[in-house]
C-alpha atoms as a PDB file:
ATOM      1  CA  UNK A   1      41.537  12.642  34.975  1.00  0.00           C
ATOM      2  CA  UNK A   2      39.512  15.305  36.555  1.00  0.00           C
ATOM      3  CA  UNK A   3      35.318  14.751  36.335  1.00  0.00           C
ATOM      4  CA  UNK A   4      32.401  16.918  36.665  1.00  0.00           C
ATOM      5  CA  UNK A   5      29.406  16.347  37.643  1.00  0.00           C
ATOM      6  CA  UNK A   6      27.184  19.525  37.294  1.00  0.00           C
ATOM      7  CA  UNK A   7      23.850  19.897  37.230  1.00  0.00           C
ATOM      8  CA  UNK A   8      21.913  22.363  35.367  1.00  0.00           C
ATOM      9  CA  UNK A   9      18.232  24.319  36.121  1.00  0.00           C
ATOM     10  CA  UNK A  10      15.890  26.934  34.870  1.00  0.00           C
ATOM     11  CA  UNK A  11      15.903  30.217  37.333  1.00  0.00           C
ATOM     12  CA  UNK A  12      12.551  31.166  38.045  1.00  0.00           C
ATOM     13  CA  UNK A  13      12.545  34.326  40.052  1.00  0.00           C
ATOM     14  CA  UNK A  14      15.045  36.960  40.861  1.00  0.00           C
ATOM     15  CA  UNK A  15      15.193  35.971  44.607  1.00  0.00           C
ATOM     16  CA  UNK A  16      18.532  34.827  44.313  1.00  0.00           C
ATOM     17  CA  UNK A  17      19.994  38.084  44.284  1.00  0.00           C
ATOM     18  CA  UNK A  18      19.494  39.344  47.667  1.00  0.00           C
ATOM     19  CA  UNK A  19      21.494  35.993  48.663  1.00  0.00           C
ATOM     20  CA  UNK A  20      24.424  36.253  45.882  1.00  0.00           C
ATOM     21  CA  UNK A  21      28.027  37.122  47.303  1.00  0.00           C
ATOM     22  CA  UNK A  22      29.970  37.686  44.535  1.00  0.00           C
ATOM     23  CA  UNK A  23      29.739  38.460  40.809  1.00  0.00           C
ATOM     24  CA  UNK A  24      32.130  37.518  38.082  1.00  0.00           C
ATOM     25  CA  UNK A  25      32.075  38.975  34.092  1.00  0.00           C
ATOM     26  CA  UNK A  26      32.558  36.283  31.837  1.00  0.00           C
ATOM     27  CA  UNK A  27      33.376  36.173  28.330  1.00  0.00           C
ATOM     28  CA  UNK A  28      33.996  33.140  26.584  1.00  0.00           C
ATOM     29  CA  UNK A  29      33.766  31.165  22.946  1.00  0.00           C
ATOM     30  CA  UNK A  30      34.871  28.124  21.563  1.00  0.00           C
ATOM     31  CA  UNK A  31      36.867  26.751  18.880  1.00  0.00           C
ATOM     32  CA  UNK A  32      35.261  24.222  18.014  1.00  0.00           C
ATOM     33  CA  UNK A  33      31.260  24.640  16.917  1.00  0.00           C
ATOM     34  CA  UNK A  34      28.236  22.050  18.121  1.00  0.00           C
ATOM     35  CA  UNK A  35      28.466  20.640  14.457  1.00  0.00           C
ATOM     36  CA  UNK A  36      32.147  19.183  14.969  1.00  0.00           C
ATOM     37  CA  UNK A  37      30.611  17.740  18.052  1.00  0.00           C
ATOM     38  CA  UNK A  38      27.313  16.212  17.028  1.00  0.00           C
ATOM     39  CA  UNK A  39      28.786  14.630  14.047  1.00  0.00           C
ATOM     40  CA  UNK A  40      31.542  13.008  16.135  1.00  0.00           C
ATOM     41  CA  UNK A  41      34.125  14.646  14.303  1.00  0.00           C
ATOM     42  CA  UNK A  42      35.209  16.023  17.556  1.00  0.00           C
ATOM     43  CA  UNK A  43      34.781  14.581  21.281  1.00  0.00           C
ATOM     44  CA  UNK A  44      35.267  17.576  23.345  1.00  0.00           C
ATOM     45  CA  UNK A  45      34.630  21.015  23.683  1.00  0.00           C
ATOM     46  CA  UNK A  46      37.319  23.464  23.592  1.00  0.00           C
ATOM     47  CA  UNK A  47      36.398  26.874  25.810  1.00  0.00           C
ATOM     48  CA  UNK A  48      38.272  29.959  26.158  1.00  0.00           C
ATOM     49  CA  UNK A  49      37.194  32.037  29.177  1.00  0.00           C
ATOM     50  CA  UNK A  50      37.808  35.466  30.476  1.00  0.00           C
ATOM     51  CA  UNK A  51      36.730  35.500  34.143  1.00  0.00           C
ATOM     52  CA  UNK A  52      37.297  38.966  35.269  1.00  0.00           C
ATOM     53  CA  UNK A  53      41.277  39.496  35.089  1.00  0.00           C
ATOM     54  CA  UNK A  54      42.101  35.918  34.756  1.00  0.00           C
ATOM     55  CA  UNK A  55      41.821  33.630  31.750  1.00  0.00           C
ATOM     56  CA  UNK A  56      41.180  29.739  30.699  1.00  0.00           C
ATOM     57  CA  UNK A  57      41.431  27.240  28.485  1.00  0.00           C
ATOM     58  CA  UNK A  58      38.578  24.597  29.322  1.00  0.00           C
ATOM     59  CA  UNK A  59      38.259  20.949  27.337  1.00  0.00           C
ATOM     60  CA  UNK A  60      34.952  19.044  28.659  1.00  0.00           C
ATOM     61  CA  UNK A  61      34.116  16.120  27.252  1.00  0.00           C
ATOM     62  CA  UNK A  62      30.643  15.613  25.009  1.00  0.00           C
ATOM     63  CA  UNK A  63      28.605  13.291  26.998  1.00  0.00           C
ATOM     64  CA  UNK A  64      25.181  14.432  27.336  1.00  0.00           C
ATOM     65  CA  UNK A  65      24.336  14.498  31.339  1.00  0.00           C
ATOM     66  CA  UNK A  66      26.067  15.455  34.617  1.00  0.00           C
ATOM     67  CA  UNK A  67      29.014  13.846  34.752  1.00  0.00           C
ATOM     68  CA  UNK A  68      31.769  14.794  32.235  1.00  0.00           C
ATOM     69  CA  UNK A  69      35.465  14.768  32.010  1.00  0.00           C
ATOM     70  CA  UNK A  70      36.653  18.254  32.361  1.00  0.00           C
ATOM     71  CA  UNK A  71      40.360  19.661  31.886  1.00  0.00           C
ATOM     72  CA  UNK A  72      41.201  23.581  33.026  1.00  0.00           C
ATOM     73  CA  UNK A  73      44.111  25.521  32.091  1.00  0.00           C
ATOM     74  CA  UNK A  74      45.399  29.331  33.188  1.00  0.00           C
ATOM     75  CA  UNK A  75      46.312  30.952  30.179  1.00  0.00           C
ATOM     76  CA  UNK A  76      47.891  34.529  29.924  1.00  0.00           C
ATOM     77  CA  UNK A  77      44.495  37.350  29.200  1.00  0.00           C
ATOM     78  CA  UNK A  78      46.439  38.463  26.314  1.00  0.00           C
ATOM     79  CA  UNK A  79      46.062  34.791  24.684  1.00  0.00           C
ATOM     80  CA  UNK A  80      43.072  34.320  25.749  1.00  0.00           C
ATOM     81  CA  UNK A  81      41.655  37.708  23.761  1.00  0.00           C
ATOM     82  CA  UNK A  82      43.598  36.258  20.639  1.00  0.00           C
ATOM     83  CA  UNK A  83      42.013  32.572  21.080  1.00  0.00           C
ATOM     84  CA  UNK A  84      38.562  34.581  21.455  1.00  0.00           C
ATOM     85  CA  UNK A  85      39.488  36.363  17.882  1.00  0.00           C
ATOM     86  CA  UNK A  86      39.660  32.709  16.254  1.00  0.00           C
ATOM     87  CA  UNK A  87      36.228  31.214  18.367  1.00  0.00           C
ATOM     88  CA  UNK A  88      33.571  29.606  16.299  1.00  0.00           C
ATOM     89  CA  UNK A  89      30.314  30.767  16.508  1.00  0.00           C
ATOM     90  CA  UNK A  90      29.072  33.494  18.660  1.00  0.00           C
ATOM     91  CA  UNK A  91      30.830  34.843  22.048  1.00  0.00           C
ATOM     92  CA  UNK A  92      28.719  33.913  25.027  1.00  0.00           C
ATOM     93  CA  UNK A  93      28.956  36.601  27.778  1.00  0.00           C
ATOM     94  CA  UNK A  94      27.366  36.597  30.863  1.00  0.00           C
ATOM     95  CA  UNK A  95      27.551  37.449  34.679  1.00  0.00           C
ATOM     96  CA  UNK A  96      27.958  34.534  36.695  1.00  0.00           C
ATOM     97  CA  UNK A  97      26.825  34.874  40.280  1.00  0.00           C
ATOM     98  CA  UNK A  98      27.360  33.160  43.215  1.00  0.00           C
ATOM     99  CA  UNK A  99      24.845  31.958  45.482  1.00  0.00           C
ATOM    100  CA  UNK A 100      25.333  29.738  48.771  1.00  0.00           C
ATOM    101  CA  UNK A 101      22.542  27.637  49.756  1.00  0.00           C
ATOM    102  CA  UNK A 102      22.038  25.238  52.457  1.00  0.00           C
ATOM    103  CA  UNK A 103      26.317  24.171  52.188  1.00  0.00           C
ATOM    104  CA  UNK A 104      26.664  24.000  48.306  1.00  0.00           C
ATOM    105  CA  UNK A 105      27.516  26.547  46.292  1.00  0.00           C
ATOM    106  CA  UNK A 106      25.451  27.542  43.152  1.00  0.00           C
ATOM    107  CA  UNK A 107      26.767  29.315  39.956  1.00  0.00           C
ATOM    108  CA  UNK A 108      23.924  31.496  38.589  1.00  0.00           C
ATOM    109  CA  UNK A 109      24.847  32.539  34.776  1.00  0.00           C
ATOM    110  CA  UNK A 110      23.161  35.701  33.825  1.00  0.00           C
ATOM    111  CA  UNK A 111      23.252  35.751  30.133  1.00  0.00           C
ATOM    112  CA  UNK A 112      24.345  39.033  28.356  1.00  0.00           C
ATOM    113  CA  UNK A 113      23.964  39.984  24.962  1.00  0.00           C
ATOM    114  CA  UNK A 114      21.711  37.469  22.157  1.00  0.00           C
ATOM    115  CA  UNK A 115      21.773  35.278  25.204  1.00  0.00           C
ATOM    116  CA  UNK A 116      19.815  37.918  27.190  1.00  0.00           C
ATOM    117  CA  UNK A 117      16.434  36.796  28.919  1.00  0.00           C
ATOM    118  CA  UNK A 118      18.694  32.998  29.964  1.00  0.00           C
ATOM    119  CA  UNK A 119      19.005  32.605  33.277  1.00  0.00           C
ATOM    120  CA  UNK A 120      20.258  29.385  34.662  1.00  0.00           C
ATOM    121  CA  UNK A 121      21.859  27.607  37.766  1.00  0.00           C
ATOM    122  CA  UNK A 122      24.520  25.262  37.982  1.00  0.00           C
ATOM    123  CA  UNK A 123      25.402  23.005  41.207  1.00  0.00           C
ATOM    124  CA  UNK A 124      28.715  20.846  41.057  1.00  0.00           C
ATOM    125  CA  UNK A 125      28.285  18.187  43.064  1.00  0.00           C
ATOM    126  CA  UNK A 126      30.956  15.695  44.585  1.00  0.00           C
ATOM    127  CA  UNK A 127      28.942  12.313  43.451  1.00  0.00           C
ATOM    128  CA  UNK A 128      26.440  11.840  41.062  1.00  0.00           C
ATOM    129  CA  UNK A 129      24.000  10.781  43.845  1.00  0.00           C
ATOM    130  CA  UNK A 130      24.941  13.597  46.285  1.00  0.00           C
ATOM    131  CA  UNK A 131      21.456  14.838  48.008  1.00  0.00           C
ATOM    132  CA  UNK A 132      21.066  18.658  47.681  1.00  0.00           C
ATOM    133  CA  UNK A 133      18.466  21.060  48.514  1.00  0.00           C
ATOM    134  CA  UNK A 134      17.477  23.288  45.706  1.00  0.00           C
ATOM    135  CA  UNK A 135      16.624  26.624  46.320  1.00  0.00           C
ATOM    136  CA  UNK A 136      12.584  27.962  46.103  1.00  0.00           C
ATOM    137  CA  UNK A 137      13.900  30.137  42.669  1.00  0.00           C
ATOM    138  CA  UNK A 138      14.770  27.131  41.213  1.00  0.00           C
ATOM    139  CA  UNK A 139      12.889  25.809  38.401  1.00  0.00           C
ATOM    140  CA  UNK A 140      12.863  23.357  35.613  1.00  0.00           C
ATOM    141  CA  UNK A 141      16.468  20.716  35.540  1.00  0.00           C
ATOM    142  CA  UNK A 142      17.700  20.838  32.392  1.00  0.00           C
ATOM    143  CA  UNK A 143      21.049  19.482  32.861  1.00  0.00           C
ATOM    144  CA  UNK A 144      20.463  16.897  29.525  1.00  0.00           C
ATOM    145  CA  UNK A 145      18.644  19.562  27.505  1.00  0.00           C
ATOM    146  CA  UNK A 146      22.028  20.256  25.180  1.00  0.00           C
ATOM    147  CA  UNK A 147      20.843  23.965  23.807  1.00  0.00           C
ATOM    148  CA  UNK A 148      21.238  24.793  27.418  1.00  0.00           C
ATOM    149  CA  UNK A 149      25.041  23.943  27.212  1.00  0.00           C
ATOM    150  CA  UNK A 150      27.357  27.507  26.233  1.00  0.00           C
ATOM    151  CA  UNK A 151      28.379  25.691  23.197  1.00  0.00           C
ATOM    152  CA  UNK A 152      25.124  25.634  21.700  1.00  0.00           C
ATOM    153  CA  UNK A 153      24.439  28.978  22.921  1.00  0.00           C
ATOM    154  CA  UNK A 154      27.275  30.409  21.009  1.00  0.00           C
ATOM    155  CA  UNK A 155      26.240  28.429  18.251  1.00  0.00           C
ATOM    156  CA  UNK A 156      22.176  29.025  18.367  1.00  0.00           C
ATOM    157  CA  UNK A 157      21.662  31.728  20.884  1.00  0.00           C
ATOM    158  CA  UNK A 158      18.720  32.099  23.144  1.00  0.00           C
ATOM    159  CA  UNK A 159      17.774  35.080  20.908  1.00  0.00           C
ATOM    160  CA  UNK A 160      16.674  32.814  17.879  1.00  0.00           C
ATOM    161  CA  UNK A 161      14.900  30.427  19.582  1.00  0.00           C
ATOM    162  CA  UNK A 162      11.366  29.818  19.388  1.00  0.00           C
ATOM    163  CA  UNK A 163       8.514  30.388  22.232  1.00  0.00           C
ATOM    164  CA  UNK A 164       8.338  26.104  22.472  1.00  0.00           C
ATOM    165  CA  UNK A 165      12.457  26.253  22.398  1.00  0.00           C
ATOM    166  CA  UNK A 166      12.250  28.248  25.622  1.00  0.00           C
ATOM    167  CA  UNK A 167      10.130  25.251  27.684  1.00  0.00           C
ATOM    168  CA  UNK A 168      11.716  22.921  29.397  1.00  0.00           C
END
């Protein structure tokens, strides 16, 4: 069984981007919505993700928090676009960048589209209690804030939220 444990935080300034060394386009949805999953009619997310020329299908389990059970799959692009056709909810797109700091590596999501204006940072880490050092543009954690999660974005994105929404 493969686990994640990922945390999540609030970018505050655009320093990161003198340090990022690599950029990826991302495009993904779901097919399943956050109502199947807060109801319990469903107990995992399932992603489909164009990164660049390759493609995924991604099954995460719904516990709120940093450590998850996580499942990743190549799929042929051409699949992938069809499986995007059928998503629920919004498509999130975004480019992710990718930051090294102090030996870890940080994903930086750059929100695109009626995400625009979200910027956030993820860090997988190797243990839940693995010591990091987080970066001076890095702001608020909101690793168990769920409308920070993609699936909520695609279902309620950043767009429609409200000024108190937006604070951490």
């Amino acid at each position: 069984m493969a686990i994640e444990i990922e945390r999540k935080f609030l970018v505050t300034t655009d320093a990161w981007r003198a340090a990022a060394q690599k950029v990826m386009p991302m495009a993904q949805g779901y097919l399943n919505d956050l109502a199947a999953m807060d109801t319990g009619a469903m107990k995992a997310s399932v992603r489909v993700r164009i990164a660049g020329d390759e493609a995924f299908l991604n099954l995460k389990s719904r516990e709120l928090g940093h450590t998850r059970q996580e499942f990743d799959y190549p799929i042929p692009v051409d699949d992938a676009r069809a499986l995007l056709a059928l998503s629920v909810g919004g498509l999130v797109d975004k480019r992710r960048h990718y930051v090294e700091f102090e030996g870890h590596l940080w994903e930086v999501d750059e929100f695109l589209g009626d995400n625009a204006g979200l910027v956030v940072a993820e860090i997988e880490l190797d243990a839940a209690d693995e010591a990091f050092t987080k970066p001076g543009w890095i702001g608020a954690e909101v690793t168990d804030e769920a409308r920070y999660y993609n699936l909520a974005l695609a279902s309620r994105p950043y767009s429609e939220w409200t000024h108190r929404e937006r604070t951490p």
